[in-house]
PDB file of N, CA and C in Angstrom:
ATOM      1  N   UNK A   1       9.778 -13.108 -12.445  1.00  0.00           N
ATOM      2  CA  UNK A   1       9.868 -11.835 -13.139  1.00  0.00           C
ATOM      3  C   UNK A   1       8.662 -10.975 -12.777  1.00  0.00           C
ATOM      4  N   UNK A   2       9.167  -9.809 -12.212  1.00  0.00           N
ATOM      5  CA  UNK A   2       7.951  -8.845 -12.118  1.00  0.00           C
ATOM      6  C   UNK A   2       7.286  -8.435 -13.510  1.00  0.00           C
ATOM      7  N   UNK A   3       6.064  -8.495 -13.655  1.00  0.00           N
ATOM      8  CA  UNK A   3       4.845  -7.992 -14.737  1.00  0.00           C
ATOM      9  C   UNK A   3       4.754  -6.274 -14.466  1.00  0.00           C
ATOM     10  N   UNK A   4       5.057  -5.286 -15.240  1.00  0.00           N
ATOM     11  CA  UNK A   4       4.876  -3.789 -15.286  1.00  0.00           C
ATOM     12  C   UNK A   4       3.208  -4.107 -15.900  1.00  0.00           C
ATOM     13  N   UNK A   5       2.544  -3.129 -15.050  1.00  0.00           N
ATOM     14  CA  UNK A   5       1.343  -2.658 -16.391  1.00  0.00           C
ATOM     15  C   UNK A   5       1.459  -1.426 -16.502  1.00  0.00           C
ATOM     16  N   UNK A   6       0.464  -1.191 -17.689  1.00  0.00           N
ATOM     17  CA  UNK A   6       0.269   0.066 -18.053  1.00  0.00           C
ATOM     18  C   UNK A   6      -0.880   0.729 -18.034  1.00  0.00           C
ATOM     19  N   UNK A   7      -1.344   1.693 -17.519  1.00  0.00           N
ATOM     20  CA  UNK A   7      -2.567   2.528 -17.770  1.00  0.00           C
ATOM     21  C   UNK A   7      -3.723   1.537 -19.022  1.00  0.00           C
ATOM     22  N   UNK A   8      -2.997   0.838 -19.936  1.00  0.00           N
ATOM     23  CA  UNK A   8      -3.932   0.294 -20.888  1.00  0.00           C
ATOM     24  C   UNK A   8      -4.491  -1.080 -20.180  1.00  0.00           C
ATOM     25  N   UNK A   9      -3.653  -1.902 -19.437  1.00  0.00           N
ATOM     26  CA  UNK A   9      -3.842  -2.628 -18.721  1.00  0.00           C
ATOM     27  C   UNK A   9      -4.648  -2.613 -17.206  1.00  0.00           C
ATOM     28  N   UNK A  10      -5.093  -1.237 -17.171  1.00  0.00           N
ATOM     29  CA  UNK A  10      -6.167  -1.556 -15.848  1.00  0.00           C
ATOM     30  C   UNK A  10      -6.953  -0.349 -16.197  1.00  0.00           C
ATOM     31  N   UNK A  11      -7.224  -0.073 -17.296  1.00  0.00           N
ATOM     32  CA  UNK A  11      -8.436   0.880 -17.482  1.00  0.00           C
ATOM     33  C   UNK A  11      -9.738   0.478 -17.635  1.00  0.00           C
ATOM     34  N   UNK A  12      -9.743  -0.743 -17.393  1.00  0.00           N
ATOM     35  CA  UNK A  12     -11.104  -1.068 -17.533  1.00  0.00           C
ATOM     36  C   UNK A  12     -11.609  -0.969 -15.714  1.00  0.00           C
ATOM     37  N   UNK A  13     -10.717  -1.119 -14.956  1.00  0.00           N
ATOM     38  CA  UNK A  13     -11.270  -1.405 -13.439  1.00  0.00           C
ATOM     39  C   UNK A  13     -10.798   0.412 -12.991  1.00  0.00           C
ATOM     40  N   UNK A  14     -10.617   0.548 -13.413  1.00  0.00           N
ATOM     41  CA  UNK A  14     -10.677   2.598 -13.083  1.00  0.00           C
ATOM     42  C   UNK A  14     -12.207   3.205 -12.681  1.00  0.00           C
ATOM     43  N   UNK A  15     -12.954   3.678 -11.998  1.00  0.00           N
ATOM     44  CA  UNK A  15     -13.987   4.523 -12.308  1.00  0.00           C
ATOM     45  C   UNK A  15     -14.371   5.164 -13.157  1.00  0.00           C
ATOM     46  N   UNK A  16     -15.289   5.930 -12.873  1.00  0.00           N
ATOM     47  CA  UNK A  16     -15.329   7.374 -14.370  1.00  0.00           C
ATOM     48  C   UNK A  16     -14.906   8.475 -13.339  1.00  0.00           C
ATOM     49  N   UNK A  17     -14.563   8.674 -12.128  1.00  0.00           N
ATOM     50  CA  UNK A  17     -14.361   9.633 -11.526  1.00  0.00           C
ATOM     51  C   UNK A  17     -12.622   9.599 -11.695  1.00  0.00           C
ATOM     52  N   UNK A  18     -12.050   8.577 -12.134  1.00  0.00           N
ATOM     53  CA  UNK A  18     -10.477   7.855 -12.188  1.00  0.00           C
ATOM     54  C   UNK A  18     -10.287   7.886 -11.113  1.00  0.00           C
ATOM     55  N   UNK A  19     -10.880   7.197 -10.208  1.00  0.00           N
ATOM     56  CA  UNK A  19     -10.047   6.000  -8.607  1.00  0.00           C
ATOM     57  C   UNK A  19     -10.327   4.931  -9.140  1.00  0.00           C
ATOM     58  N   UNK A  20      -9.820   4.224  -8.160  1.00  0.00           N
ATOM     59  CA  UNK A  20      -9.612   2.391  -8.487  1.00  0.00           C
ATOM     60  C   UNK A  20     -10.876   2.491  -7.364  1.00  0.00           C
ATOM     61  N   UNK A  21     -11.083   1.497  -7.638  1.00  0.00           N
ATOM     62  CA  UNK A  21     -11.965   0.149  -7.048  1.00  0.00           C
ATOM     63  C   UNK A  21     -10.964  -0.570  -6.034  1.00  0.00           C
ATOM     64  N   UNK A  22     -12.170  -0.783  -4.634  1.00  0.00           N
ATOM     65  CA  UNK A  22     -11.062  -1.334  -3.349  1.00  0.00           C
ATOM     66  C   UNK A  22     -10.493  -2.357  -4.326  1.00  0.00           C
ATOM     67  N   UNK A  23      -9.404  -2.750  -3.916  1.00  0.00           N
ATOM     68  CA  UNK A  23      -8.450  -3.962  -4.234  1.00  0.00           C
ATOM     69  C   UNK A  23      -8.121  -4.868  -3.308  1.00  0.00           C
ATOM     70  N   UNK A  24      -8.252  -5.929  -3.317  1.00  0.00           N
ATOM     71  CA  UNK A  24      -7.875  -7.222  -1.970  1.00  0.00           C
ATOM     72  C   UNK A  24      -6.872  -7.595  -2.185  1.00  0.00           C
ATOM     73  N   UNK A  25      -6.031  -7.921  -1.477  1.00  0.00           N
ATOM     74  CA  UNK A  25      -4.709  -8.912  -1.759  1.00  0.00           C
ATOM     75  C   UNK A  25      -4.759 -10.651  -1.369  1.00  0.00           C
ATOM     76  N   UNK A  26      -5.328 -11.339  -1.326  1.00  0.00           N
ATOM     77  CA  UNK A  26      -5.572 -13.033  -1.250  1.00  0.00           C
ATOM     78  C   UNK A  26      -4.459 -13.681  -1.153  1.00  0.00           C
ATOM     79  N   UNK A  27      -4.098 -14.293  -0.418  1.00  0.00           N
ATOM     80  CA  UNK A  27      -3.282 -14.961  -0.563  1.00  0.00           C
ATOM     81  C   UNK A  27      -1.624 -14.777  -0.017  1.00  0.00           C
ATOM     82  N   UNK A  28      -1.933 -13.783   1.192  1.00  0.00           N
ATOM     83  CA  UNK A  28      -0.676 -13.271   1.293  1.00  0.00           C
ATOM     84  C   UNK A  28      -0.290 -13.764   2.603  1.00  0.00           C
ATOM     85  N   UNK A  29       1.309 -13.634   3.369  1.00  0.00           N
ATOM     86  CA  UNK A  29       1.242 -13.461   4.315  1.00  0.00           C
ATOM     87  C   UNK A  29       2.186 -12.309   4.932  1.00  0.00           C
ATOM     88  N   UNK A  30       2.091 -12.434   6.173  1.00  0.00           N
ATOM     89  CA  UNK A  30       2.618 -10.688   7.005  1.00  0.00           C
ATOM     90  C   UNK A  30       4.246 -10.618   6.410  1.00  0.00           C
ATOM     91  N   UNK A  31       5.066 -11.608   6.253  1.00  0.00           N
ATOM     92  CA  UNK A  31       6.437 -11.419   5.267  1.00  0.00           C
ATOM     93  C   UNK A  31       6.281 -10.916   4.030  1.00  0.00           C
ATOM     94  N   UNK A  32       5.166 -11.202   3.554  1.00  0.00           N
ATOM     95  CA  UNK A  32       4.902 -10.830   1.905  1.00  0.00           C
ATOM     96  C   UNK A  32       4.451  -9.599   2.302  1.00  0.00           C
ATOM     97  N   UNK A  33       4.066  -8.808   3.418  1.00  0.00           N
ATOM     98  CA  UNK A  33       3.503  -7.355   3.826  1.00  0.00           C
ATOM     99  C   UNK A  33       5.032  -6.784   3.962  1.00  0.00           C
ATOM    100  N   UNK A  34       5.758  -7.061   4.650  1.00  0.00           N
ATOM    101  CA  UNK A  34       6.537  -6.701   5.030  1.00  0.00           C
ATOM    102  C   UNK A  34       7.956  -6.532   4.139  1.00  0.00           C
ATOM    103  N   UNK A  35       7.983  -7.220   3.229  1.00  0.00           N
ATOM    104  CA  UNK A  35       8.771  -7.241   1.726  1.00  0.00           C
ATOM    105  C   UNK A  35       8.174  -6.044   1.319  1.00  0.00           C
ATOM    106  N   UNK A  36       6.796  -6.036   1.092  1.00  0.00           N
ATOM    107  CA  UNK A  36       6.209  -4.794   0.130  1.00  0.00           C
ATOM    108  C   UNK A  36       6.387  -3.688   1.052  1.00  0.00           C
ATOM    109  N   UNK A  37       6.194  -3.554   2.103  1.00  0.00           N
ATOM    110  CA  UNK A  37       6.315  -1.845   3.181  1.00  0.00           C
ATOM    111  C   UNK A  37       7.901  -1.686   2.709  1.00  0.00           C
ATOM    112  N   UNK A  38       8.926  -2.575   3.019  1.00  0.00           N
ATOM    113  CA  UNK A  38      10.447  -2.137   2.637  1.00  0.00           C
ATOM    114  C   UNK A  38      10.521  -1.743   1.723  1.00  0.00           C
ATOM    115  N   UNK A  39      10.194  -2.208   0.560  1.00  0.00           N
ATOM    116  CA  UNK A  39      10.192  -1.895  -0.704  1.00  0.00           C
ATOM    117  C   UNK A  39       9.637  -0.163  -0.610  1.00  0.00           C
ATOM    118  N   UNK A  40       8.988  -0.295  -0.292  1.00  0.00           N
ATOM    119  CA  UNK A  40       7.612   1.090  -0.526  1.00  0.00           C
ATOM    120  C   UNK A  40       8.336   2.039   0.157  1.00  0.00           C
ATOM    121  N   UNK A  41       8.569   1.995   1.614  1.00  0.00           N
ATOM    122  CA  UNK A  41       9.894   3.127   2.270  1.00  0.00           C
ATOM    123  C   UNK A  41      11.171   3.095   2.033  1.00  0.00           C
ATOM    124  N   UNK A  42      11.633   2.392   1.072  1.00  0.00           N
ATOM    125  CA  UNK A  42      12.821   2.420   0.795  1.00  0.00           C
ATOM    126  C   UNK A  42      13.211   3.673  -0.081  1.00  0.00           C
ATOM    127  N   UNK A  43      12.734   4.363  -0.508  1.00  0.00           N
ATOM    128  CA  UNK A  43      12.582   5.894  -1.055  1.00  0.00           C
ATOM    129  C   UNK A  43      12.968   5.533  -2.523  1.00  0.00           C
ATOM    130  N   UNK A  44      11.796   4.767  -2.890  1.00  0.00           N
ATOM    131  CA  UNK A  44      11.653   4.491  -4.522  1.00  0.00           C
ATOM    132  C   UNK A  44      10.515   5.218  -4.696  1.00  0.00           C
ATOM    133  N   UNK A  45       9.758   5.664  -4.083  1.00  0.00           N
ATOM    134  CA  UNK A  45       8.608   6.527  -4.409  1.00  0.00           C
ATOM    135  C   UNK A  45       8.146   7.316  -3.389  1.00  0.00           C
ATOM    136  N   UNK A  46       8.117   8.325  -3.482  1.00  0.00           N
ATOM    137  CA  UNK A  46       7.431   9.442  -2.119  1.00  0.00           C
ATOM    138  C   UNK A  46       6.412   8.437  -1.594  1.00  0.00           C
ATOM    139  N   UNK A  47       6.832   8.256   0.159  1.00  0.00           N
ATOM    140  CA  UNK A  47       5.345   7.392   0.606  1.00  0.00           C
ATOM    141  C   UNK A  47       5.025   7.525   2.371  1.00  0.00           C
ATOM    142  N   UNK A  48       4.413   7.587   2.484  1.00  0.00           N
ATOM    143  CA  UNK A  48       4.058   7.926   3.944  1.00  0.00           C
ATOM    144  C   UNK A  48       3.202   6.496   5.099  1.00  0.00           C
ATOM    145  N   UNK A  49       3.863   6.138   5.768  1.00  0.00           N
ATOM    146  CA  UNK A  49       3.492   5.322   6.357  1.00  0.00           C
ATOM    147  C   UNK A  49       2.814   5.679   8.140  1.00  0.00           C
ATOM    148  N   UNK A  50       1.910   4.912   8.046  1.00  0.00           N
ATOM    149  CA  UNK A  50       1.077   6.250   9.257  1.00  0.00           C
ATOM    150  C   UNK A  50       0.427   4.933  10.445  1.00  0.00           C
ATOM    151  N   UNK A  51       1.292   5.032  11.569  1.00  0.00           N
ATOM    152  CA  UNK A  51       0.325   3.977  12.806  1.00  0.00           C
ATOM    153  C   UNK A  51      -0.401   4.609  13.328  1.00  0.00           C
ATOM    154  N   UNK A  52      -1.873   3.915  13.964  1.00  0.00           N
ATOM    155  CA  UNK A  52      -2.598   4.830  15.055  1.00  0.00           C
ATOM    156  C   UNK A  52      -1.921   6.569  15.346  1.00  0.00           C
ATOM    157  N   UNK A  53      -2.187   6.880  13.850  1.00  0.00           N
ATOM    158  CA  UNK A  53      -2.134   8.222  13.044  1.00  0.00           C
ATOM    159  C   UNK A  53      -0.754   9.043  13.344  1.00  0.00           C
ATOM    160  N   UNK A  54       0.444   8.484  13.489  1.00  0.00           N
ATOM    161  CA  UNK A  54       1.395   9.048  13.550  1.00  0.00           C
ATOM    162  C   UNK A  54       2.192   8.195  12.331  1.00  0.00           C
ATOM    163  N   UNK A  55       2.853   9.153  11.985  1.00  0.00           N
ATOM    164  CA  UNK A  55       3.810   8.769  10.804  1.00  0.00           C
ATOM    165  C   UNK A  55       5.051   8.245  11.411  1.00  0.00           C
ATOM    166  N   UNK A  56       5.200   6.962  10.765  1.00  0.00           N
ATOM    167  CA  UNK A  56       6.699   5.930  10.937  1.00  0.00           C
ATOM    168  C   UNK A  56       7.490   5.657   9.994  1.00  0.00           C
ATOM    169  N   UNK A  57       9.026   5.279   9.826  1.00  0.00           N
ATOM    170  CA  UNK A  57       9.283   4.135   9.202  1.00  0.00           C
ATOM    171  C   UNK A  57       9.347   2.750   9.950  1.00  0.00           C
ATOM    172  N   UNK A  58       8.651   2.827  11.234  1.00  0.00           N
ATOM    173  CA  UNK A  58       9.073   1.072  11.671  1.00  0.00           C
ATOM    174  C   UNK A  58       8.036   0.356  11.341  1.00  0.00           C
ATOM    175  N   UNK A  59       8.149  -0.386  10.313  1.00  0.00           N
ATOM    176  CA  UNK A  59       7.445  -1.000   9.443  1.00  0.00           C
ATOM    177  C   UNK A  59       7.094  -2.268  10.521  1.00  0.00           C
ATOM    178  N   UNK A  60       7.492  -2.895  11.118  1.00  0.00           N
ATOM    179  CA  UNK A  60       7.189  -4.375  11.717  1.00  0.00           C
ATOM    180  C   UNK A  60       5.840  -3.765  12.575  1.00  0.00           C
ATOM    181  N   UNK A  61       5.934  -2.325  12.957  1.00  0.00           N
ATOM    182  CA  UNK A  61       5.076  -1.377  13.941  1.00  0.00           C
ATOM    183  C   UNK A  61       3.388  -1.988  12.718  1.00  0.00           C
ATOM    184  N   UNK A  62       3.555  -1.237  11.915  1.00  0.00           N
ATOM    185  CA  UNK A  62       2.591  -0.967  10.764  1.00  0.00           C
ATOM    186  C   UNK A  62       2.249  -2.599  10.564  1.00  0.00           C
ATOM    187  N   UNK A  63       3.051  -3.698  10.602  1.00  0.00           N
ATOM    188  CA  UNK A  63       2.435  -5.025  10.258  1.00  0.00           C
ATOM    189  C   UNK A  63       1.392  -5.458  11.241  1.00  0.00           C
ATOM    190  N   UNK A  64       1.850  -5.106  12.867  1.00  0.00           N
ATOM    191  CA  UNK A  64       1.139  -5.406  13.571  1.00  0.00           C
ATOM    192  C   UNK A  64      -0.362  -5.490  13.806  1.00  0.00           C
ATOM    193  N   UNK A  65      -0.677  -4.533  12.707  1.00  0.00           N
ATOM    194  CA  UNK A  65      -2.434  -3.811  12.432  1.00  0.00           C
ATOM    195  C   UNK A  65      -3.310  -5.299  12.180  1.00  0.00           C
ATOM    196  N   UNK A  66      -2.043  -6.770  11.377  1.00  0.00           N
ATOM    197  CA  UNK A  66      -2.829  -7.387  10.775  1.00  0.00           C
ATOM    198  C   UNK A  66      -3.147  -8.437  11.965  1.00  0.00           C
ATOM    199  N   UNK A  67      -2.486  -8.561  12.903  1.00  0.00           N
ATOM    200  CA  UNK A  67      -3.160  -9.267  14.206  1.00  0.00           C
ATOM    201  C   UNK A  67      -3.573  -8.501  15.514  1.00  0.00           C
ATOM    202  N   UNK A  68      -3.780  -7.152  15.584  1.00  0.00           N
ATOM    203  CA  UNK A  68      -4.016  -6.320  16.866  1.00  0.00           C
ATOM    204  C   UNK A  68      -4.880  -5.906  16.551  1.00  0.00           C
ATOM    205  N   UNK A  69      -6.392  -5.557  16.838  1.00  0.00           N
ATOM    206  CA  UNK A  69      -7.155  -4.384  16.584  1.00  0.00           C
ATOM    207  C   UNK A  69      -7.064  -3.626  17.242  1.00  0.00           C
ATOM    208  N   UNK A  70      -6.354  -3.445  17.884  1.00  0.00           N
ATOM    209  CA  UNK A  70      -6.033  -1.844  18.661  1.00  0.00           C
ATOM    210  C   UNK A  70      -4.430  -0.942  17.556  1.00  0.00           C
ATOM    211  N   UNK A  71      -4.536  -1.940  16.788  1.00  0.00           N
ATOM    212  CA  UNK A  71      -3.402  -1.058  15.920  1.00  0.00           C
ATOM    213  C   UNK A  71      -3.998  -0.932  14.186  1.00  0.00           C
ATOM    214  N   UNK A  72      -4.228   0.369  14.173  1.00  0.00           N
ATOM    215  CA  UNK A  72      -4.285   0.350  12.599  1.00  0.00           C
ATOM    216  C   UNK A  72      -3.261   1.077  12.086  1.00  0.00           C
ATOM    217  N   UNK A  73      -2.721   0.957  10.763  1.00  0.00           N
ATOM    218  CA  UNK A  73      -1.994   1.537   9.944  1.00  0.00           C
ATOM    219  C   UNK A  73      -2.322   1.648   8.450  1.00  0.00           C
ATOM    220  N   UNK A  74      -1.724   2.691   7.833  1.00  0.00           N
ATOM    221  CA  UNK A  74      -1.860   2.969   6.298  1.00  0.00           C
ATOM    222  C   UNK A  74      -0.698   3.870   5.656  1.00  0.00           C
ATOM    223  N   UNK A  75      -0.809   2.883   4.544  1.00  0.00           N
ATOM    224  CA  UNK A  75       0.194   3.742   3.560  1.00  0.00           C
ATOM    225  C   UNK A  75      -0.143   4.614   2.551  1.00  0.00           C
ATOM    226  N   UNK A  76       0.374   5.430   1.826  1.00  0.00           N
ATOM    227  CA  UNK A  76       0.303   6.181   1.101  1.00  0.00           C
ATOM    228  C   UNK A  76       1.740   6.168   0.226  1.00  0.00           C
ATOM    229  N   UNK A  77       1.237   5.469  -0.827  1.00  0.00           N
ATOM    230  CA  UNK A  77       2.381   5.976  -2.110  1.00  0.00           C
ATOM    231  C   UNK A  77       2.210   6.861  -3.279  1.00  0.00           C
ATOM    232  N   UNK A  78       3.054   7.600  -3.593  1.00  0.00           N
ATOM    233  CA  UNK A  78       2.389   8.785  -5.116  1.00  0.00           C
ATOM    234  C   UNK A  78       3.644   7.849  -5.801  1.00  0.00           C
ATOM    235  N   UNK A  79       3.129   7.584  -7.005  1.00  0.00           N
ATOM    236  CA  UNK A  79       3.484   6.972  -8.354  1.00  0.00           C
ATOM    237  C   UNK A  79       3.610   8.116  -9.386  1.00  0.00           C
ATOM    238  N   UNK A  80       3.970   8.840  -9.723  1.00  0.00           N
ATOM    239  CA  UNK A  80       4.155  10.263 -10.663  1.00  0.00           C
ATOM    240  C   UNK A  80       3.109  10.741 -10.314  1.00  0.00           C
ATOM    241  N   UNK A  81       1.983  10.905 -10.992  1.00  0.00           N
ATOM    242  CA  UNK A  81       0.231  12.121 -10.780  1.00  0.00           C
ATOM    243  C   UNK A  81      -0.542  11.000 -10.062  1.00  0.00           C
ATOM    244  N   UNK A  82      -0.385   9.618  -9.484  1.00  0.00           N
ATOM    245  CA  UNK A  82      -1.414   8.695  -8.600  1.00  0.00           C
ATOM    246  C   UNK A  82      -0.570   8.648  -7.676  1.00  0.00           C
ATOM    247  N   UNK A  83      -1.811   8.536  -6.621  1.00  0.00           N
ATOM    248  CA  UNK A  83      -1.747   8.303  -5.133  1.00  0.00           C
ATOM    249  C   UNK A  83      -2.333   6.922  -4.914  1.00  0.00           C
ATOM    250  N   UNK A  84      -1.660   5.980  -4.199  1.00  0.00           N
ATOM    251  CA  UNK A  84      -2.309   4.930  -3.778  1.00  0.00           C
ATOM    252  C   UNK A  84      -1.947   4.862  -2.395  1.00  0.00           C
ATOM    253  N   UNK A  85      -3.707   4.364  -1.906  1.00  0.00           N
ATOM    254  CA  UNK A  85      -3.339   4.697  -0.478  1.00  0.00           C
ATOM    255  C   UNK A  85      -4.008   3.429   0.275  1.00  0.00           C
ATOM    256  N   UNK A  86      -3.524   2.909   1.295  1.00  0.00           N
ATOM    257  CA  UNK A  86      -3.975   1.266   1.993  1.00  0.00           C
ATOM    258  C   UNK A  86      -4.354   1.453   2.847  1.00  0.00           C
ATOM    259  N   UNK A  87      -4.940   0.816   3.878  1.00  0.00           N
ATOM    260  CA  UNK A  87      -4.707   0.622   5.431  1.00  0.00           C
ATOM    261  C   UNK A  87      -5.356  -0.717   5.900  1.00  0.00           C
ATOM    262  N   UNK A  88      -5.343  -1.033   6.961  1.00  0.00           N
ATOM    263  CA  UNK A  88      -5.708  -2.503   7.820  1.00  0.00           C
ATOM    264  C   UNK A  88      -5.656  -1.770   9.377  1.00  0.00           C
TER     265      UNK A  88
END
């Protein structure tokens, strides 16, 4: 079962400027990346996915960042008034 939080549930790790604090993900692997990018472009939330600075949807493109260093990528999702934004 997915866990929702709420604004009450991560206001303590917010700034005073209201950004988050980097966030790590532990424990993952490039399928568990690749579940979450589908999810994320699947147009459940305005989101922009960006390789060596061009905007894609070929997501397997964007996984590649996590074994190439000649490839970076980042996402960008807006959640109603937040922006959360990644890259590798």
């Amino acid at each position: 079962m997915i866990e929702r939080l709420s604004y009450g549930d991560i206001r303590g790790q917010l700034e005073p400027d209201g950004s988050l604090r980097d966030l790590y993900v532990f424990e993952t692997s490039v399928d568990d990346w690749l579940k979450f990018l589908e999810m994320v472009v699947a147009d459940t939330c305005p989101a922009q996915l960006t390789v060596n600075g061009e905007n894609t949807r070929e997501i397997r493109r964007a996984v590649r960042a996590f074994d190439d260093d000649e490839v970076t990528a980042s996402v960008t999702v807006q959640v109603g008034a937040i922006t959360l934004t990644g890259s590798g």
